[in-house]
Protein backbone atom coordinates (compact mmCIF):
# COMPACT_ATOMS: atom_id res chain seq x y z
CA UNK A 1 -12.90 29.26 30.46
CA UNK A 2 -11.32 27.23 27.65
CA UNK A 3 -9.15 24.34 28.66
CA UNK A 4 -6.53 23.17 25.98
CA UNK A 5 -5.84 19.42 26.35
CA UNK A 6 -1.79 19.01 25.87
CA UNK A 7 -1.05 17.04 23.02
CA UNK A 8 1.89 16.25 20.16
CA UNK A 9 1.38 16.95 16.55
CA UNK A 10 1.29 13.81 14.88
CA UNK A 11 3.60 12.38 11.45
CA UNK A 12 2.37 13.80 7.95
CA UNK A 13 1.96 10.77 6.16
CA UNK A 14 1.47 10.92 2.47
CA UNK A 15 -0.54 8.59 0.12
CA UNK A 16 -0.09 9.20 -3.59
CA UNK A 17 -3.44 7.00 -4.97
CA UNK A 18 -6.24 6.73 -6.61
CA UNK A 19 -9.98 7.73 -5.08
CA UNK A 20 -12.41 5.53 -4.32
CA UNK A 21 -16.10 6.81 -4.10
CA UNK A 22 -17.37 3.56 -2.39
CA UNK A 23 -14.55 4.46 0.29
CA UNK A 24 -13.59 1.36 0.95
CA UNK A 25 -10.22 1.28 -0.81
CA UNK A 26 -7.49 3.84 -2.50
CA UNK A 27 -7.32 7.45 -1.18
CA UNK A 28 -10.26 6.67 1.83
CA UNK A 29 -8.72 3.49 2.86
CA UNK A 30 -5.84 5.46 3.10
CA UNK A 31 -6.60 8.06 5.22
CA UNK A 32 -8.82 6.07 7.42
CA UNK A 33 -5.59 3.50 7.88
CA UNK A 34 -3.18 6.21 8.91
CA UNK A 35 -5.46 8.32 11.20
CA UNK A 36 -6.22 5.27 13.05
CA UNK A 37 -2.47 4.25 13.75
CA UNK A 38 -1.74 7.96 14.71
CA UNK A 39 -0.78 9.29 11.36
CA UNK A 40 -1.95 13.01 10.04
CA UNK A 41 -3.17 11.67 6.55
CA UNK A 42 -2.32 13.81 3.45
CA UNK A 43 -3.12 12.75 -0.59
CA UNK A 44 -2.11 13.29 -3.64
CA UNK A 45 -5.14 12.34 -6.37
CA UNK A 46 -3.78 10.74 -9.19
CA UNK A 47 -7.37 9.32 -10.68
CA UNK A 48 -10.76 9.03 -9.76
CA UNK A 49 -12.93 6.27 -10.20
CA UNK A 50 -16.42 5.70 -9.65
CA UNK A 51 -16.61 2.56 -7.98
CA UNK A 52 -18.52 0.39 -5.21
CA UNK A 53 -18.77 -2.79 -3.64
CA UNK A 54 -19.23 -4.11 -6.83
CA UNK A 55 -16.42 -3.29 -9.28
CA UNK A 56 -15.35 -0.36 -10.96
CA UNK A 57 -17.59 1.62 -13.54
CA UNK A 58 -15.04 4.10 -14.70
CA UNK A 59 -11.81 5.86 -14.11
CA UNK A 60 -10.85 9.81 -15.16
CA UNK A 61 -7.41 10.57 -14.65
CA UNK A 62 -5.96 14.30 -13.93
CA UNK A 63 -3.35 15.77 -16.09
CA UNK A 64 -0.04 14.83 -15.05
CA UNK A 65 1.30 17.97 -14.30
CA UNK A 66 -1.27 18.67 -12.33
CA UNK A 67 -0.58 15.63 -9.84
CA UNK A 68 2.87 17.10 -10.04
CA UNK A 69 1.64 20.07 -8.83
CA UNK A 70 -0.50 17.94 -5.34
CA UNK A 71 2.89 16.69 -4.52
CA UNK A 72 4.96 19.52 -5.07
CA UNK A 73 2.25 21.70 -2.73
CA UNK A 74 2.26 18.99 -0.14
CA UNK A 75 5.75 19.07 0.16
CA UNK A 76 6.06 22.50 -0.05
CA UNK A 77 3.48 22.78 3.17
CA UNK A 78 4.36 19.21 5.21
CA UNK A 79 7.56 17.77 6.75
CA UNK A 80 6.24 14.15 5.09
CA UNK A 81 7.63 11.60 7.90
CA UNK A 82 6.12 8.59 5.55
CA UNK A 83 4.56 7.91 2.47
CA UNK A 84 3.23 5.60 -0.31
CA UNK A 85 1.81 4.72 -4.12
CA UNK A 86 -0.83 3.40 -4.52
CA UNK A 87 -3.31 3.47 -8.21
CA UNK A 88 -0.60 5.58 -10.48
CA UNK A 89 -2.44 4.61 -13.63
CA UNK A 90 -0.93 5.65 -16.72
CA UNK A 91 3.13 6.38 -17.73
CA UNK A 92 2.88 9.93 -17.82
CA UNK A 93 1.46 10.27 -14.17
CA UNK A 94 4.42 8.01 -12.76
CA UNK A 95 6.88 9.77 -14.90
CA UNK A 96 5.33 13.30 -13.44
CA UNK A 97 5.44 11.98 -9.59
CA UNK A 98 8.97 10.43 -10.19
CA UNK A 99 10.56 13.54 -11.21
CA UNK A 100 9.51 14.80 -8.03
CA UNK A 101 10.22 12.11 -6.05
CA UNK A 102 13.81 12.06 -7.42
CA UNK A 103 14.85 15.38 -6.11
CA UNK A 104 12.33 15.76 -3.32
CA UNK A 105 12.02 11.84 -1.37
CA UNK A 106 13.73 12.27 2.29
CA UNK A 107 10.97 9.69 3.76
CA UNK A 108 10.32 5.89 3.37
CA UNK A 109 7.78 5.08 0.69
CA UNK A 110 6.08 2.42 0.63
CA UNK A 111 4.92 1.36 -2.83
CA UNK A 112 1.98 -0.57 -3.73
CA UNK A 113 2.01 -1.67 -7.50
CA UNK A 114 -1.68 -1.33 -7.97
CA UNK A 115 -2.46 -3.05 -11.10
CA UNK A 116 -5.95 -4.26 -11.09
CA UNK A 117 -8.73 -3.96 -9.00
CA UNK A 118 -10.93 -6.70 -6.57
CA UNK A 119 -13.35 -6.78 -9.61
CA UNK A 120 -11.08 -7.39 -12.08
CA UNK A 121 -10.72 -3.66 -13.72
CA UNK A 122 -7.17 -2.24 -14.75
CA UNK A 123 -6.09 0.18 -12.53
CA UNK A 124 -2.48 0.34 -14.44
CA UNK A 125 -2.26 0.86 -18.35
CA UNK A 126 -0.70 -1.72 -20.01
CA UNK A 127 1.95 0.84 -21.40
CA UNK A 128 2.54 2.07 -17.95
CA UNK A 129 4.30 -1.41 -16.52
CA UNK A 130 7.68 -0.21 -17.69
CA UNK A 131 7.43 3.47 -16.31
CA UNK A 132 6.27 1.77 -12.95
CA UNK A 133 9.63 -0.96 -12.98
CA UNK A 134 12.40 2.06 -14.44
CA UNK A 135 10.87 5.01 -12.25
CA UNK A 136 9.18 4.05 -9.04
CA UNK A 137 10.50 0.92 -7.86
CA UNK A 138 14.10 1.84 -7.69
CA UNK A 139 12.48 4.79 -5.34
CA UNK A 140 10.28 2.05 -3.11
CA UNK A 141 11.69 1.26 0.62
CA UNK A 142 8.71 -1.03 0.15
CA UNK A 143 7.49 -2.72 -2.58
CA UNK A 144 4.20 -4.92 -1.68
CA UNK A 145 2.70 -6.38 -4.54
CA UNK A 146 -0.17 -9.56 -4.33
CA UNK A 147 0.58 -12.64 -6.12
CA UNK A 148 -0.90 -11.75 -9.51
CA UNK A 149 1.43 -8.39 -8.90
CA UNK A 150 4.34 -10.53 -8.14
CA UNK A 151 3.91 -12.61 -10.88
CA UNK A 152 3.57 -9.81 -13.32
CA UNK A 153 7.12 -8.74 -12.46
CA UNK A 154 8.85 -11.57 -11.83
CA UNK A 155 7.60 -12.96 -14.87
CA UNK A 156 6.67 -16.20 -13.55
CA UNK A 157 4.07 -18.30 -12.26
CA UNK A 158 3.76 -18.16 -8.45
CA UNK A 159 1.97 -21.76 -6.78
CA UNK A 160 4.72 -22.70 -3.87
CA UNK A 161 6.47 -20.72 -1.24
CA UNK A 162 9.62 -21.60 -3.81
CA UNK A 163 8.02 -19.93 -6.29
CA UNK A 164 7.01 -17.11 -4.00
CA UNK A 165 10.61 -16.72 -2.53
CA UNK A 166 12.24 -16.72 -6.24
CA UNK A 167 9.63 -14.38 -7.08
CA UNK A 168 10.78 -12.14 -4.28
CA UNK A 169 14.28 -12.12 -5.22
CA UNK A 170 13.60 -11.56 -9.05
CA UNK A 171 11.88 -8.18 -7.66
CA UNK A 172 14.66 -7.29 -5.70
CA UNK A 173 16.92 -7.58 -8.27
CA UNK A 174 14.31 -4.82 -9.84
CA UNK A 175 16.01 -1.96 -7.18
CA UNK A 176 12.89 -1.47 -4.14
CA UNK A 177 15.31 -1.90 -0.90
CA UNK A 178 12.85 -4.49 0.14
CA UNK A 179 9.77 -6.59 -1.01
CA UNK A 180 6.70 -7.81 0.94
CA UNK A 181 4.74 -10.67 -1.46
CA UNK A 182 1.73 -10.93 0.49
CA UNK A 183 -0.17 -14.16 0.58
CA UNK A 184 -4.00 -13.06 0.57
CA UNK A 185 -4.45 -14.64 -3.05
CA UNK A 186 -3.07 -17.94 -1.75
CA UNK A 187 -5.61 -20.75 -1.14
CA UNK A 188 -5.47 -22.94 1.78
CA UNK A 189 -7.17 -22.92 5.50
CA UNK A 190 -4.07 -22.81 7.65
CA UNK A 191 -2.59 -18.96 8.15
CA UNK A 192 -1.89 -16.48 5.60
CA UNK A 193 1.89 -16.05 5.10
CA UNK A 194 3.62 -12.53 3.68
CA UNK A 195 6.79 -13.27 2.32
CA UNK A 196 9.17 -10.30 3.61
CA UNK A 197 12.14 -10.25 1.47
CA UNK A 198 15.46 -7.89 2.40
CA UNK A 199 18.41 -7.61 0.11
CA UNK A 200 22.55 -8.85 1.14
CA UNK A 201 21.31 -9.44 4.83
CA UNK A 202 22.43 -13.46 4.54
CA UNK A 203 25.13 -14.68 5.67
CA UNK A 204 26.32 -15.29 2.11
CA UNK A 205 24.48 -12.01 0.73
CA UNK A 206 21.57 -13.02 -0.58
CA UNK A 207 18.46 -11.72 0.50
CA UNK A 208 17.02 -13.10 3.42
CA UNK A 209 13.42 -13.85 3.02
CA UNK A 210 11.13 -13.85 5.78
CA UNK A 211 7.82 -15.50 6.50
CA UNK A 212 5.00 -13.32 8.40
CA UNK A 213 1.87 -15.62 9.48
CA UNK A 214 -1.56 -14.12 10.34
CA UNK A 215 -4.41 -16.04 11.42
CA UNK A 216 -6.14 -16.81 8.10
CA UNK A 217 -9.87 -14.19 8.59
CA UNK A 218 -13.07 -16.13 6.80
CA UNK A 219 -14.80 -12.92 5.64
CA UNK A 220 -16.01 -11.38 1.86
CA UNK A 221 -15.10 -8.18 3.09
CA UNK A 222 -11.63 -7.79 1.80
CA UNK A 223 -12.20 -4.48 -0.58
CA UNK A 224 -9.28 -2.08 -0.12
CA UNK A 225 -7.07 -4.68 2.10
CA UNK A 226 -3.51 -4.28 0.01
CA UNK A 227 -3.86 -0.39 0.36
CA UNK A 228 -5.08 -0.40 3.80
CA UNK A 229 -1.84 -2.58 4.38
CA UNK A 230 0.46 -0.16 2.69
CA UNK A 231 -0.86 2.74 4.24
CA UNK A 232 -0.54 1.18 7.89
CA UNK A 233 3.42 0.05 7.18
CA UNK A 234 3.84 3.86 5.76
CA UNK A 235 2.36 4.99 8.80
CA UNK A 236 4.40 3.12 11.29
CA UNK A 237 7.74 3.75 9.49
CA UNK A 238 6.80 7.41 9.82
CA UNK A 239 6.35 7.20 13.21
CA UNK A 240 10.06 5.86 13.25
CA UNK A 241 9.96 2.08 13.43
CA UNK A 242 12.35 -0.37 11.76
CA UNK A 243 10.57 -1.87 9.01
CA UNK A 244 10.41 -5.68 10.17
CA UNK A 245 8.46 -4.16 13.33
CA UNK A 246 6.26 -1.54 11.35
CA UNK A 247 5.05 -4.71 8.31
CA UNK A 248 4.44 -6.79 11.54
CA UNK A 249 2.29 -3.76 13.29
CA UNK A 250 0.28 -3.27 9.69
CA UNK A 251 -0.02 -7.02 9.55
CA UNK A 252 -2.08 -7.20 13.45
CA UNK A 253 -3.89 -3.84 12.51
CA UNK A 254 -5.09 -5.29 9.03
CA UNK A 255 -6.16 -8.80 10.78
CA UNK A 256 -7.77 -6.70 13.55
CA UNK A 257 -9.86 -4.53 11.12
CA UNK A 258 -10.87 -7.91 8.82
CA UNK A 259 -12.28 -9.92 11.71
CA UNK A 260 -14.91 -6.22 12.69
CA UNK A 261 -15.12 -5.96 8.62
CA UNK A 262 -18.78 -4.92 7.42
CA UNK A 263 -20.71 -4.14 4.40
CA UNK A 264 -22.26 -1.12 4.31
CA UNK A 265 -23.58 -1.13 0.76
CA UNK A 266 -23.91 -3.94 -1.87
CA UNK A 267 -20.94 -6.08 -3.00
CA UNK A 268 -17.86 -6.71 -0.96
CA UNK A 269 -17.37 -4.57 1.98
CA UNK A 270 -14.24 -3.09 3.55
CA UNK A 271 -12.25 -3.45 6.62
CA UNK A 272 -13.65 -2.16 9.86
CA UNK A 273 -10.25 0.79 9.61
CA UNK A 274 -11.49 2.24 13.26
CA UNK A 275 -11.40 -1.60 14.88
CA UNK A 276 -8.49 -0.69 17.11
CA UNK A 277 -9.98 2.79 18.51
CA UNK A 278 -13.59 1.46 19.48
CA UNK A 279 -12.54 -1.87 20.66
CA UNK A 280 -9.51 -0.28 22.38
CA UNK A 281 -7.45 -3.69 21.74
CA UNK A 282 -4.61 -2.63 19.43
């Protein structure tokens, strides 16, 4: 006799990134992030790289049309409840998934403006800064960029939480609905503070920016930790949350997953992405 267990199709949630054959970061980190918060993970490949714990050895990029054509397919096949950017490389690919995104996007996206990697190798041509700021930001519910991110747009030098809060609302002023400048490039030993920064929700109508703590997590193993953040707030907003609730969510699962991080190979290891479903806490 077969027995079918009852059960409810989970949220297609899309990640539009690069690969990563070490698997701790792009596409993998991806999928591992959104399957663990309940998430049926899709992906669009816009470059591989051949990379470990190490740093990144090389990167071969698909034509754009043919990343136009993963997206278009996906959508064609999935009701996408959530998505996100991640490693979008060169001008031509973001110009190829804008144009879809433009006529197609009925789902948050969260965008991460993946510029250069843990090692120090460019993930995002030089020439492909402008295509990110005119096409995909104006599309982002989300935009999460680290400091050296945040100070790439904002076009300033980012040491204070001043700094980080003008920083915030130089992006906004950019067209992403909100902005989360997260703190894991700050120094100190106290916690690590996102900035979470939401436009004309003031009093006076400026944007109200936000603090987030997490407890600060002493570990090397930080490889893939902005996308496994961006994939987790993707994942919760497509399982219907408010955003404030689903960055907050992504912020405990990420902390979670860095204090069970491991290193399975040589270099810097990864977050522990299944934490919450063997320890059974989250």
């Amino acid at each position: 006799m077969t027995v079918h267990a009852p059960h409810a199709t989970p949220p297609c949630i899309l990640t539009i990134a690069g690969s990563d054959s070490g698997g701790g970061a792009g596409i993998q980190a991806d999928l591992k992030a959104m399957i663990a918060l309940g998430g049926f993970g899709m992906s669009v490949i816009t470059a591989l790289t051949a990379q470990n714990g190490l740093g990144v050895t090389g990167i071969h990029a698909p034509d754009a049309e043919f990343v136009a054509l993963q997206l278009t397919t996906v959508l064609d096949g999935f009701p996408v409840a959530g998505a996100k950017t991640g490693m979008l490389f060169s001008a031509p690919i973001i110009e190829a998934v804008a144009d879809v995104l433009d006529v197609r996007k009925n789902f948050p996206l969260v965008v991460d403006p993946v510029s250069v990697s843990q090692s120090g190798h460019r993930l995002l041509r030089e020439d492909a800064v402008e295509a990110l700021v005119r096409r995909v930001l104006p599309l982002a519910d989300l935009l999460t960029p680290n400091r050296p991110e945040a100070e790439m747009l904002a076009g300033m030098d980012i040491t204070t939480e001043g700094d980080a809060r003008e920083a915030v609302r130089r992006i906004l002023a950019m067209g992403p609905k909100a902005v989360l400048l997260k703190g894991g490039h700050f120094e100190g030993s106290g916690d690590l503070v996102d900035w979470l920064g939401l436009p004309g929700t003031a009093p006076n109508g400026a944007p109200e920016i936000i603090a987030l703590s997490q407890p600060r997590v002493d570990t090397p193993n930080n490889h893939g930790t902005g996308c496994t953040l961006s994939a987790a707030i993707a994942t919760c907003l497509g399982l219907g949350m408010d955003l404030l609730p689903a960055v907050q969510r992504a912020q405990r699962y990420l902390n979670l997953c860095l204090r069970e991080s491991y290193t399975p190979g040589r270099g810097f290891g990864p977050p522990n992405h299944a934490a919450p479903l063997t320890l059974r806490e989250f």
